[in-house]
Protein backbone atom coordinates (compact mmCIF):
# COMPACT_ATOMS: atom_id res chain seq x y z
CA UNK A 1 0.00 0.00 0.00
CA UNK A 2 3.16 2.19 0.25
CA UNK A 3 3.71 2.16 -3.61
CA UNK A 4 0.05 3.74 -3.88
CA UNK A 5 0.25 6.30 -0.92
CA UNK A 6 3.14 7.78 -2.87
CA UNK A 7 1.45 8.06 -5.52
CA UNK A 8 -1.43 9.76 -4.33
CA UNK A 9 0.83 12.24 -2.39
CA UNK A 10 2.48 13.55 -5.86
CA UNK A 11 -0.85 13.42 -7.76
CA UNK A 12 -1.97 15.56 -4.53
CA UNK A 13 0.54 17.91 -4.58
CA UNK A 14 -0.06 18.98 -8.78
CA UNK A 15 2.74 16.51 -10.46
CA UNK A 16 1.31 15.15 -13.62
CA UNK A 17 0.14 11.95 -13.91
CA UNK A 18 2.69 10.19 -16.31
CA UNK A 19 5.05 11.67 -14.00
CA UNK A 20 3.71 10.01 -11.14
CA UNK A 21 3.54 6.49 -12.12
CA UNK A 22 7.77 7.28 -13.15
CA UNK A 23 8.65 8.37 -10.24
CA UNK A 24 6.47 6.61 -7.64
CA UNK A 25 7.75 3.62 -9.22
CA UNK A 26 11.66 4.65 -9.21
CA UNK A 27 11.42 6.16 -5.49
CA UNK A 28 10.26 2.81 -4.45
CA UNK A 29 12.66 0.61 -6.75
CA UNK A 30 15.52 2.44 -5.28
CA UNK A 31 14.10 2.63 -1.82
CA UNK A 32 12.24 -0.94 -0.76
CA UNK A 33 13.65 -3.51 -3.65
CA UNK A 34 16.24 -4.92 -5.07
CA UNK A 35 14.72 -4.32 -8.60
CA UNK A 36 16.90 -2.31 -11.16
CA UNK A 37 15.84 1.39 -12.22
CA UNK A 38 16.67 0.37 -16.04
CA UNK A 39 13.53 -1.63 -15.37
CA UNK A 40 11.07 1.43 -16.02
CA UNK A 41 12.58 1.94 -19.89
CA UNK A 42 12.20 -1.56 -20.58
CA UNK A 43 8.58 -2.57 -19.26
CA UNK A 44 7.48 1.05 -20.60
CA UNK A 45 8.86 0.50 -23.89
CA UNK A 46 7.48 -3.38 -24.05
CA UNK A 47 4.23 -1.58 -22.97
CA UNK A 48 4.08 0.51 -25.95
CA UNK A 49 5.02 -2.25 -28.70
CA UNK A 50 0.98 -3.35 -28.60
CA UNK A 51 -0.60 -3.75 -32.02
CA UNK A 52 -3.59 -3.21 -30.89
CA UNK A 53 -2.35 0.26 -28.91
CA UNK A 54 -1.85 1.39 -32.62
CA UNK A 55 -5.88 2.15 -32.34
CA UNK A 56 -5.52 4.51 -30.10
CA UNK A 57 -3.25 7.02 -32.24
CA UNK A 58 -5.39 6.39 -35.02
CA UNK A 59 -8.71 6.54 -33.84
CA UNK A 60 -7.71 9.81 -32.52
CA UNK A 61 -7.21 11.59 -35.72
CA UNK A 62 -9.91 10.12 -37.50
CA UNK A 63 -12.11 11.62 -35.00
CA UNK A 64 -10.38 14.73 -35.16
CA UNK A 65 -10.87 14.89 -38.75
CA UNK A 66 -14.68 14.10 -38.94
CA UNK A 67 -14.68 16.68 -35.91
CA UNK A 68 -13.52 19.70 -37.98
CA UNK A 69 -14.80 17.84 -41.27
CA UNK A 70 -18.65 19.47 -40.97
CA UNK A 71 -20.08 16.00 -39.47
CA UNK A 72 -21.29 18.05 -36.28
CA UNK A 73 -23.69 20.34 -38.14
CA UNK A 74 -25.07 17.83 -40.77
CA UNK A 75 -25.96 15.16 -37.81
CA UNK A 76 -27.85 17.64 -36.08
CA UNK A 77 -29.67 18.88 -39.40
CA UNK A 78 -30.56 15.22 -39.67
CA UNK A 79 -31.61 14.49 -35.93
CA UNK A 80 -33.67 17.77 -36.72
CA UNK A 81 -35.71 15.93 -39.40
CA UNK A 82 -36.70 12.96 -37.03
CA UNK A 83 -38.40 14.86 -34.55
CA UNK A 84 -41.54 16.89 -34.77
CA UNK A 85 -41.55 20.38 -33.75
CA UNK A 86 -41.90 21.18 -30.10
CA UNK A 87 -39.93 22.45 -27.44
CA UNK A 88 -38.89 19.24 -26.13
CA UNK A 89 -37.62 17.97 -29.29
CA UNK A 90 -34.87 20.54 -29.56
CA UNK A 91 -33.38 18.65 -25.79
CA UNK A 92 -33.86 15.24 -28.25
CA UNK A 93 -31.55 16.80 -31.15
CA UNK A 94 -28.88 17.82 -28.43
CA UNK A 95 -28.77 14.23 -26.99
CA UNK A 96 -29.31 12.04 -29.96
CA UNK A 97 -26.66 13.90 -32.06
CA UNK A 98 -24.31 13.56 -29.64
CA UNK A 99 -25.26 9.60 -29.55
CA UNK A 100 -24.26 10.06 -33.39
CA UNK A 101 -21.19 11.91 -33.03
CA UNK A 102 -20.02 10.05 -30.03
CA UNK A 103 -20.28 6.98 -32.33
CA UNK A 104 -17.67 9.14 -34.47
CA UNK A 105 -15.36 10.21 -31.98
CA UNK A 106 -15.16 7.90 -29.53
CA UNK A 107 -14.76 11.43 -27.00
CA UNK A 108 -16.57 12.87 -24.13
CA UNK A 109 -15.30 16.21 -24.14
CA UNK A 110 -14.98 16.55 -27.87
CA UNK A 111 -18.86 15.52 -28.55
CA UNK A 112 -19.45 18.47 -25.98
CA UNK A 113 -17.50 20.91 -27.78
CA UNK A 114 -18.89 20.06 -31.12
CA UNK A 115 -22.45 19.18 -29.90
CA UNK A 116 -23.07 21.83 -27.25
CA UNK A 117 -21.05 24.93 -29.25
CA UNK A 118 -23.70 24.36 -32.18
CA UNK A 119 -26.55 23.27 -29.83
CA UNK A 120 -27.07 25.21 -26.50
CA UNK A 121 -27.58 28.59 -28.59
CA UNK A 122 -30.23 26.85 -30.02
CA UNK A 123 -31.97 26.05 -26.97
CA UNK A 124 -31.31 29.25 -25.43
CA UNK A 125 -33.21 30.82 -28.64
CA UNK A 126 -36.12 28.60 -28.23
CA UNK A 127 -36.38 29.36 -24.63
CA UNK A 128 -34.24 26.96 -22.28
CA UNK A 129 -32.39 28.62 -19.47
CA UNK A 130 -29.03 28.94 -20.22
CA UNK A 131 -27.98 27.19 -17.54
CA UNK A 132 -29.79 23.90 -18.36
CA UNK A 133 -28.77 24.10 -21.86
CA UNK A 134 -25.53 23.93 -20.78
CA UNK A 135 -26.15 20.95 -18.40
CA UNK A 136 -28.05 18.97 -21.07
CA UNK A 137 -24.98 19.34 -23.92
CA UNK A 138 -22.40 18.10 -20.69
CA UNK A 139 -24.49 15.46 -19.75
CA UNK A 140 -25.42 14.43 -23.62
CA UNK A 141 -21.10 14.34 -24.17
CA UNK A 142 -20.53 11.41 -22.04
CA UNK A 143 -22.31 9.65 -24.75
CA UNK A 144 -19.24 9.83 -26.72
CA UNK A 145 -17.01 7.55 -24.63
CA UNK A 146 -20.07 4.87 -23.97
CA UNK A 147 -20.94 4.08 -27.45
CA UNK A 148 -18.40 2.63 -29.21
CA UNK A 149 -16.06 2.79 -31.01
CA UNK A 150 -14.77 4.26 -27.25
CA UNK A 151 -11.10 5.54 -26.28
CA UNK A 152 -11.94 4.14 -22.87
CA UNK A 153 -13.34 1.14 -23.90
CA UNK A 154 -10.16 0.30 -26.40
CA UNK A 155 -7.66 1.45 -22.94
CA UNK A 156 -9.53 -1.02 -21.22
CA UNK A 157 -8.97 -4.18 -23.83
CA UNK A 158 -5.25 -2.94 -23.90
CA UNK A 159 -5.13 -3.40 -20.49
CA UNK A 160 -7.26 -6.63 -19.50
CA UNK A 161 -5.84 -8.01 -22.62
CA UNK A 162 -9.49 -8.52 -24.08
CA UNK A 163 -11.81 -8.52 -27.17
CA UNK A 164 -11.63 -4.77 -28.32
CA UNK A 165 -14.27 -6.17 -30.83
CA UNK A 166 -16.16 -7.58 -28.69
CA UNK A 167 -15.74 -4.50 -26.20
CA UNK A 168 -17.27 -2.20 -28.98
CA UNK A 169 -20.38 -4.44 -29.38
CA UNK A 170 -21.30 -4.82 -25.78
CA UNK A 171 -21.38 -1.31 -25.58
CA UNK A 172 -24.26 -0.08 -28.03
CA UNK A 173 -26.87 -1.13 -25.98
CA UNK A 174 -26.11 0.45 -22.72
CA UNK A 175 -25.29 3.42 -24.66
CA UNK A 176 -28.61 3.74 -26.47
CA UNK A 177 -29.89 2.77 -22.78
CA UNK A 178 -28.15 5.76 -21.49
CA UNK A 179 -29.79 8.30 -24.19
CA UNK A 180 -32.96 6.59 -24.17
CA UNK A 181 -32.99 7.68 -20.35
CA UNK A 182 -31.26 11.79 -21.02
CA UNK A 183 -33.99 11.44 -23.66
CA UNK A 184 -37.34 10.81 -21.28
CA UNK A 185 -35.90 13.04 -18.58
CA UNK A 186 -35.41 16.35 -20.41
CA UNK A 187 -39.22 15.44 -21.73
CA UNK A 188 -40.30 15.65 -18.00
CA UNK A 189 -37.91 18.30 -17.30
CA UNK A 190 -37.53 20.84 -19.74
CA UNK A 191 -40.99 22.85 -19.16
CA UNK A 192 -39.16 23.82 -15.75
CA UNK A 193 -36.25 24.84 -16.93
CA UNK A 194 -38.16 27.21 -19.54
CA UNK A 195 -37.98 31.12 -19.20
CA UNK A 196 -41.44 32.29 -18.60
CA UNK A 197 -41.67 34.30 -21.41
CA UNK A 198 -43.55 32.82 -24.33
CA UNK A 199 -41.26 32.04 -27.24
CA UNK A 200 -42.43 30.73 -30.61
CA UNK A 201 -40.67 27.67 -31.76
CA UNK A 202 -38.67 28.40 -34.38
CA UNK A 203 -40.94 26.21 -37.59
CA UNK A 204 -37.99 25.97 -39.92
CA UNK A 205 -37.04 22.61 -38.26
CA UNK A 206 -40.60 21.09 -39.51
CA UNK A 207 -39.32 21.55 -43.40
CA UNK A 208 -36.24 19.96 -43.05
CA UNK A 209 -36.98 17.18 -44.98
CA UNK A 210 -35.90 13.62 -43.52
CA UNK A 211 -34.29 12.47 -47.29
CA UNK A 212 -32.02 15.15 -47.53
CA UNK A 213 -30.94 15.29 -44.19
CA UNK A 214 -30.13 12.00 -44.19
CA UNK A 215 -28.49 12.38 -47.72
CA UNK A 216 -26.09 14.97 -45.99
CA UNK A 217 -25.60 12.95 -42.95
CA UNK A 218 -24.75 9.73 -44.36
CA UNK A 219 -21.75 9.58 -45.23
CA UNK A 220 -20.70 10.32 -41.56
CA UNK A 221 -22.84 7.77 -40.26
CA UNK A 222 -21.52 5.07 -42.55
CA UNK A 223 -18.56 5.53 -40.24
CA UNK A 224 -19.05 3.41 -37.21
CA UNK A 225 -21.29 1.42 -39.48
CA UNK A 226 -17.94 0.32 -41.33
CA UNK A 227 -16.22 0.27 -38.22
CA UNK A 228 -18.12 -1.93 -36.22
CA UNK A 229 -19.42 -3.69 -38.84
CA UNK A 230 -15.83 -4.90 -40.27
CA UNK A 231 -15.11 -5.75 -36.96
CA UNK A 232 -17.87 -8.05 -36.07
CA UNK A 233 -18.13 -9.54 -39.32
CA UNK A 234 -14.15 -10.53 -38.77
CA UNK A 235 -13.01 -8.31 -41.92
CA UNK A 236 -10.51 -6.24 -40.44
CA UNK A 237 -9.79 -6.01 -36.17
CA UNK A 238 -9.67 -3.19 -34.49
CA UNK A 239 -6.19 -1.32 -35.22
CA UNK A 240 -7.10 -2.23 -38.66
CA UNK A 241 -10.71 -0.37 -38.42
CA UNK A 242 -8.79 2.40 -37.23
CA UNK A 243 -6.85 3.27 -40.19
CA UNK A 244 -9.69 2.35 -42.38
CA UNK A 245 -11.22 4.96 -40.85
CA UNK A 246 -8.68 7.70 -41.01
CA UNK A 247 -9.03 7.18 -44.80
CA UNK A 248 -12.64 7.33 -45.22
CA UNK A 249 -12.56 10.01 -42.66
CA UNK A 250 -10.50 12.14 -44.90
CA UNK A 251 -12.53 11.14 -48.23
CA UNK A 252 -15.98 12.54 -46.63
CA UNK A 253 -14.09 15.46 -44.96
CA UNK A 254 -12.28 16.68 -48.18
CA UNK A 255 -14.05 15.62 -51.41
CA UNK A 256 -17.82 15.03 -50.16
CA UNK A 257 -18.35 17.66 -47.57
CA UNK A 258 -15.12 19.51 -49.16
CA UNK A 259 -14.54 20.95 -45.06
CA UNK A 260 -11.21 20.36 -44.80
CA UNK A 261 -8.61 21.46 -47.56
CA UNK A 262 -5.49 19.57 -48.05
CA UNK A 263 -3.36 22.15 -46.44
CA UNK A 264 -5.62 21.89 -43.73
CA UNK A 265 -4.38 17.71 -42.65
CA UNK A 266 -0.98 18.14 -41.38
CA UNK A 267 -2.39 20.51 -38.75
CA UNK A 268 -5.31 18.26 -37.77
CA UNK A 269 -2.45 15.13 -37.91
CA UNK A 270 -0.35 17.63 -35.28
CA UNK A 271 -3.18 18.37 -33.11
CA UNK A 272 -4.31 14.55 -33.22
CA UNK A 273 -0.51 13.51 -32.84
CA UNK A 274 -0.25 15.88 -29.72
CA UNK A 275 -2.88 14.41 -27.57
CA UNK A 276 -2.13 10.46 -28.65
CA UNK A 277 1.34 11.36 -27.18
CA UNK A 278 -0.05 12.20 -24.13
CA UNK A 279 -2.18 9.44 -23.69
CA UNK A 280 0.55 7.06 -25.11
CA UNK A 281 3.60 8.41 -22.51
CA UNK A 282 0.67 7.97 -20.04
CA UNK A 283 0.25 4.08 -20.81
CA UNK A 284 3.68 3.42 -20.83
CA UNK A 285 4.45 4.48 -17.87
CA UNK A 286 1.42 2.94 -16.39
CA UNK A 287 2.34 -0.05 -17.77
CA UNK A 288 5.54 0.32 -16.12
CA UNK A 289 3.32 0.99 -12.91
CA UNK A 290 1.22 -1.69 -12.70
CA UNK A 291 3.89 -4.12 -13.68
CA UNK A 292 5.80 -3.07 -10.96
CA UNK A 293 2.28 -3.67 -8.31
CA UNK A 294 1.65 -6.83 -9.63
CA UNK A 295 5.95 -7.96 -8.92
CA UNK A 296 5.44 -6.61 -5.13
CA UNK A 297 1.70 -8.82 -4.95
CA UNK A 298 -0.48 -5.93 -4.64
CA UNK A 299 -3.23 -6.87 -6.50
CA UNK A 300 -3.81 -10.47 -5.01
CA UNK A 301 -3.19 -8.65 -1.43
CA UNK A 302 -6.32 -6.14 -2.26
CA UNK A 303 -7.95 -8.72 -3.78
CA UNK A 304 -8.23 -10.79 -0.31
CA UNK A 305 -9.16 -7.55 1.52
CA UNK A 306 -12.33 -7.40 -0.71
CA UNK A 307 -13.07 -10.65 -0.83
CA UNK A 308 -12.80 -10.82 2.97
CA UNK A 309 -15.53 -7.86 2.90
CA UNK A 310 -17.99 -10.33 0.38
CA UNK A 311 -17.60 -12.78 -2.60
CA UNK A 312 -20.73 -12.32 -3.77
CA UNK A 313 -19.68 -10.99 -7.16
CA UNK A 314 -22.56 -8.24 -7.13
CA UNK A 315 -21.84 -7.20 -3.74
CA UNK A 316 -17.80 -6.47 -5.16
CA UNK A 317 -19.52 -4.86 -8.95
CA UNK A 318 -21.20 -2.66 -6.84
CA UNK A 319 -17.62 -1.63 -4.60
CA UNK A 320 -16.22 -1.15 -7.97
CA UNK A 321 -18.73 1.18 -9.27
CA UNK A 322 -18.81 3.47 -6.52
CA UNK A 323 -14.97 3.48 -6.42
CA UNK A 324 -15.28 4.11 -10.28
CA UNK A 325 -17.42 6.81 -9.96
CA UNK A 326 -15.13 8.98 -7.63
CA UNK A 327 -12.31 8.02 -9.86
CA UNK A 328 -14.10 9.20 -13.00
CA UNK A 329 -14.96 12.54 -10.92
CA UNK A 330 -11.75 13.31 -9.56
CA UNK A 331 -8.97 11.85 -12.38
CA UNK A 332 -8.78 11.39 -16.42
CA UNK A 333 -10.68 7.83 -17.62
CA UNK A 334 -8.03 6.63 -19.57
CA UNK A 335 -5.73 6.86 -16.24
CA UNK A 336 -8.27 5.23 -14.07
CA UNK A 337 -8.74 2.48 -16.28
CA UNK A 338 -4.69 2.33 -16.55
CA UNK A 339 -4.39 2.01 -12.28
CA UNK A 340 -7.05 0.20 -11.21
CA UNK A 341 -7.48 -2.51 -14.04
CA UNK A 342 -4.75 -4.22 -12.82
CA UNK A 343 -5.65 -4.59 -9.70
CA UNK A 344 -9.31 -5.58 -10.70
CA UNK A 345 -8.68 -8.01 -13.01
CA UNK A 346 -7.41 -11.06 -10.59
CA UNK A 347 -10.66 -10.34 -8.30
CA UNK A 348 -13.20 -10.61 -11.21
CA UNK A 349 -12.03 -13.83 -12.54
CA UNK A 350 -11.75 -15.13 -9.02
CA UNK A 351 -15.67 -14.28 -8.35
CA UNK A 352 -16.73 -15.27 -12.13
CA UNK A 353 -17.01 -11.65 -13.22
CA UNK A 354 -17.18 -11.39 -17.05
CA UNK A 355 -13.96 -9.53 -17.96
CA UNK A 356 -16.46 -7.69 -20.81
CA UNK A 357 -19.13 -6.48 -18.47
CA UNK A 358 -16.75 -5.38 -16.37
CA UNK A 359 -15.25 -3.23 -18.59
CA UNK A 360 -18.77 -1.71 -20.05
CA UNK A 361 -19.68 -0.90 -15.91
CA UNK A 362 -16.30 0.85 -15.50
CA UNK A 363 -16.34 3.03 -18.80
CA UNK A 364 -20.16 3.89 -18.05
CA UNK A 365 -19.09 4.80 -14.11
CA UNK A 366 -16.19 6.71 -15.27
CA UNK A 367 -18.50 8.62 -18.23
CA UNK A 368 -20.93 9.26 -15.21
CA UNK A 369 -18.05 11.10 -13.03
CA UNK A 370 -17.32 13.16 -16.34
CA UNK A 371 -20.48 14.87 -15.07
CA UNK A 372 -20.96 14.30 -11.46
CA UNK A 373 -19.88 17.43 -9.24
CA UNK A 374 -17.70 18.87 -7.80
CA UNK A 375 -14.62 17.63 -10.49
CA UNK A 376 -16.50 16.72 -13.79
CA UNK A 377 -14.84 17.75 -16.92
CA UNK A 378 -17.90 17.68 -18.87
CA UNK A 379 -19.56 20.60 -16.74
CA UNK A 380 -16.23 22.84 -17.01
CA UNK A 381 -16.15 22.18 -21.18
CA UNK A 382 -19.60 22.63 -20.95
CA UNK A 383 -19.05 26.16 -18.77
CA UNK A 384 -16.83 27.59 -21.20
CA UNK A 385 -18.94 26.86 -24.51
CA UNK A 386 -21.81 28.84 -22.74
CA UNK A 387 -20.57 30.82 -20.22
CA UNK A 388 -22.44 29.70 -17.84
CA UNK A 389 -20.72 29.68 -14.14
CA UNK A 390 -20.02 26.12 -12.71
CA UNK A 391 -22.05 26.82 -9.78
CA UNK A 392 -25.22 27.18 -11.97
CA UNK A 393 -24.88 24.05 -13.84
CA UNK A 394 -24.94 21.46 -10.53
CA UNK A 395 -28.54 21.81 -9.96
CA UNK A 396 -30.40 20.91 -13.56
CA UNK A 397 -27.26 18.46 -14.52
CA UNK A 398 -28.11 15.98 -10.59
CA UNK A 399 -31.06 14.93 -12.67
CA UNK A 400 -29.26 13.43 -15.65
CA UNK A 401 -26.56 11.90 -12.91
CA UNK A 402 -29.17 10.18 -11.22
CA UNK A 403 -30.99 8.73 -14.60
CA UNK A 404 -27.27 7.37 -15.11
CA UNK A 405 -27.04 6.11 -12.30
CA UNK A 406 -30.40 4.07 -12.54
CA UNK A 407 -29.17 3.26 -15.94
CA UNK A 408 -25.71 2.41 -14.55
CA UNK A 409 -27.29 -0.29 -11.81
CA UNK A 410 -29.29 -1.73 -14.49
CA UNK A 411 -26.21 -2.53 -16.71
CA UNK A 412 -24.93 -4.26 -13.50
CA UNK A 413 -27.16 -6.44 -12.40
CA UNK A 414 -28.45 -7.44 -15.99
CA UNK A 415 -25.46 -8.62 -17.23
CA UNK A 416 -27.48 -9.23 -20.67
CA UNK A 417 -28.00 -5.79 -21.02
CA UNK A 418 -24.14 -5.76 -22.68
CA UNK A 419 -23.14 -9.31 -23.32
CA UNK A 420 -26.33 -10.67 -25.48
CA UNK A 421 -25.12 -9.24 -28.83
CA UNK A 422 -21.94 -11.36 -28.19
C-alpha cells in the first residue's frame, strides 16, 4: 500500500500523472527492492510495442478529422428531421446527435465541444435557461465515450488483454440505454427549466426534410457502421478499423463535404498527434506501474481484503462502481482504467465476473463522473462553450446523474443488457 500512498501524495501535490507512475515507481525501486531502475525503460517501452495500442493514435485523428470535417452540423440537421416540432424535441436533437457523433469520436469532451457549441444557442433561442442548456450538452457528451467505437473502452482491452471487438459491441446497448434515459428526462424536465416568457418555436425545423438530411448525414454515419461492422463480421480487427477509418474520414471530410482542404491535414495530424502522445507516454508508464504492483503482490493482497468484505460478485460490482465513480470525478478515464485494471482483473475472474461487463460498468461509471460534481470535466467544457458559471450548472445536470445512475445499476445487475449481442 506504500507504492500507492506515494502516488497519491504527488498526484496531490499537482505533479502530472505520467510523471507520477515514473517516479512513484523509481522512489520505491531504489528505496524498498532490489529491482533495477533500467527496469522502467524496458517494461514502458514493451508496454508501448501493442498492435492493438496502434488504435488509439489512429482513432484519434480520424475523429479529429470528422470533428472539424462538418459532421457536427449535418448530424444535427438530420436528428432535426426525425423529430416533430416542439420544445422538447430541440433537448432530443442535443442528446441524440451527440449519440451520433459520439459513435464518431469515440470522445466525451470533444462531442461536448462540437455538440453543445452548435446546440445550447439553439436552446437558449427557443427558450431553455441557459444554464440547463448547458447541463443537457455536458451530460449528452458522455455519450461519446459509452458508445463505441470508445477511447476508454479500447484502454480497457489494452489493459485486461481482451476482445476490443467484442468490447465495442457490448457497448451499443447500454449506450442507447443511457440516451434513451437523457432522452425521457429532459421530456419531463424541460418545461421547468423554460424562461417564462412565451417564445415561438422556431418552424424551420418542420421543413427539413428527412431524405435530404439523411443524404447529408450519411456519409458520416456510414462511419461506425464500417467500423463496427468490419469488426464483427471478422473483416478487419480493431487497429485495422482504425486506419480504415482515417481514410474514409478524410474522403468525406475533403471531397464530399469539401470541409477540410489539403493544407488543412498536417495541422489536424499535429493536433491529433499531440494528444495520442499524451495518452501514449501515459500508458507506458502505467504499464511500467502496474507491472511493478503486480511484482510486489499488490493486487492479489487487495484482492483478499475485498473478498474478505464479500464474494458475492454483485456485492464487489457494486464496490467497484462506486470506487469508479469517484475516480471518473476526480482523475482522467483513460488513467483510471490504466491504475485500477490491474488490480481488478485477478478479483473478477476469481468471483466469475465477465472480464467484458466489467469493462462496459467501469467506462459507463467513469462517463458518469465526467459529469458528477464537484470535479466533472464535462460541466467545465460545458461552462466555457456557454458561459455559464459552474455553480449554476450542478442543480439541472443531478437529474441526468441520477438517470445514469439508474441506468448504470441496471447494466450491473443485468449482465445481458451488454453481453447478449456477443
Amino acid at each position: 500500500m506504500l507504492l500507492l500512498l506515494i502516488f497519491v501524495l504527488l498526484i496531490a501535490v499537482g505533479l502530472p500523472i505520467a510523471f507520477a507512475f515514473g517516479v512513484t515507481g523509481l522512489v520505491y525501486i531504489l528505496s524498498f527492492t532490489h529491482f533495477q531502475p533500467q527496469l522502467i525503460s524496458t517494461v514502458s517501452f514493451s508496454q508501448l510495442d501493442s498492435f492493438p495500442l496502434m488504435a488509439v493514435p489512429f482513432f484519434i485523428f480520424a475523429g479529429d478529422i470528422m470533428r472539424y470535417g462538418g459532421v457536427s452540423s449535418r448530424l444535427i440537421k438530420f436528428t432535426k428531421s426525425m423529430f416533430k416540432n416542439s420544445t422538447s424535441a430541440v433537448g432530443t436533437i442535443t442528446i441524440v446527435a451527440s449519440a451520433f457523433f459520439g459513435a464518431i469520436s469515440g470522445a466525451a469532451v470533444a462531442t461536448v465541444a462540437a455538440i453543445g457549441g452548435i446546440m445550447i444557442p439553439e436552446m437558449k433561442k427557443i427558450g431553455y435557461k441557459q444554464e440547463y442548456s448547458a447541463a443537457l450538452a455536458s451530460s449528452a457528451g458522455y455519450l461519446g465515450i459509452l458508445i463505441p467505437p470508445s477511447i476508454p473502452l479500447l484502454v480497457f482491452g489494452v489493459t485486461s488483454n481482451q476482445s476490443i471487438g467484442d468490447l465495442f459491441i457490448a457497448g451499443i446497448v447500454p449506450g442507447l440505454l443511457a440516451c434513451s434515459g437523457m432522452v425521457f428526462l429532459n421530456a419531463i424536465l424541460h418545461r421547468k427549466w423554460m424562461n417564462k416568457v412565451e417564445i415561438e418555436v422556431d418552424d424551420s425545423t418542420q421543413h427539413i426534410a428527412f431524405f435530404s438530411g439523411l443524404k447529408d448525414a450519411l456519409p458520416g454515419l456510414l462511419m461506425p457502421v464500417i467500423i463496427l461492422g468490419g469488426i464483427y463480421g471478422g473483416i478487419f480487427t480493431a487497429t485495422e478499423a482504425a486506419a480504415v477509418a482515417i481514410i474514409y474520414g478524410l474522403l468525406v471530410s475533403v471531397f464530399i463535404y469539401k470541409e477540410i482542404k489539403i493544407k488543412q491535414i498536417l495541422s489536424i495530424a499535429i493536433e491529433s498527434a499531440k494528444t495520442s502522445a499524451k495518452i501514449l507516454f501515459i500508458i507506458a508508464l502505467a504499464g511500467f506501474f502496474g507491472r511493478l504492483m503486480t511484482m510486489i503482490h499488490l493486487p492479489s493482497d487487495i484482492t483478499k481484503a475485498m473478498l474478505s468484505i464479500s464474494d458475492n460478485k454483485y456485492v464487489l460490482l457494486a464496490l467497484i462502481a462506486v470506487l469508479f465513480l469517484f475516480l471518473g470525478m476526480v482523475m482522467e478515464t483513460s488513467c483510471a482504467i490504466l491504475i485500477v485494471t490491474p488490480i481488478l482483473m485477478p478479483l473478477a475472474m476469481q468471483v466469475g465476473i465477465n472480464p467484458i461487463h466489467l469493462g462496459i460498468i467501469i467506462v459507463f461509471d467513469l462517463a458518469i463522473g465526467l459529469i458528477t460534481p464537484p470535479m466533472a470535466v464535462n460541466i467545465f467544457v460545458g461552462s466555457q462553450i456557454s458561459g455559464v458559471p459552474v455553480a449554476k450548472m450542478i442543480k439541472p445536470i443531478l437529474p441526468f446523474v441520477w438517470v445514469s445512475m439508474i441506468m448504470l445499476l441496471a447494466v450491473i445487475y443485468i449482465p445481458q443488457i451488454s453481453l447478449f449481442l456477443l
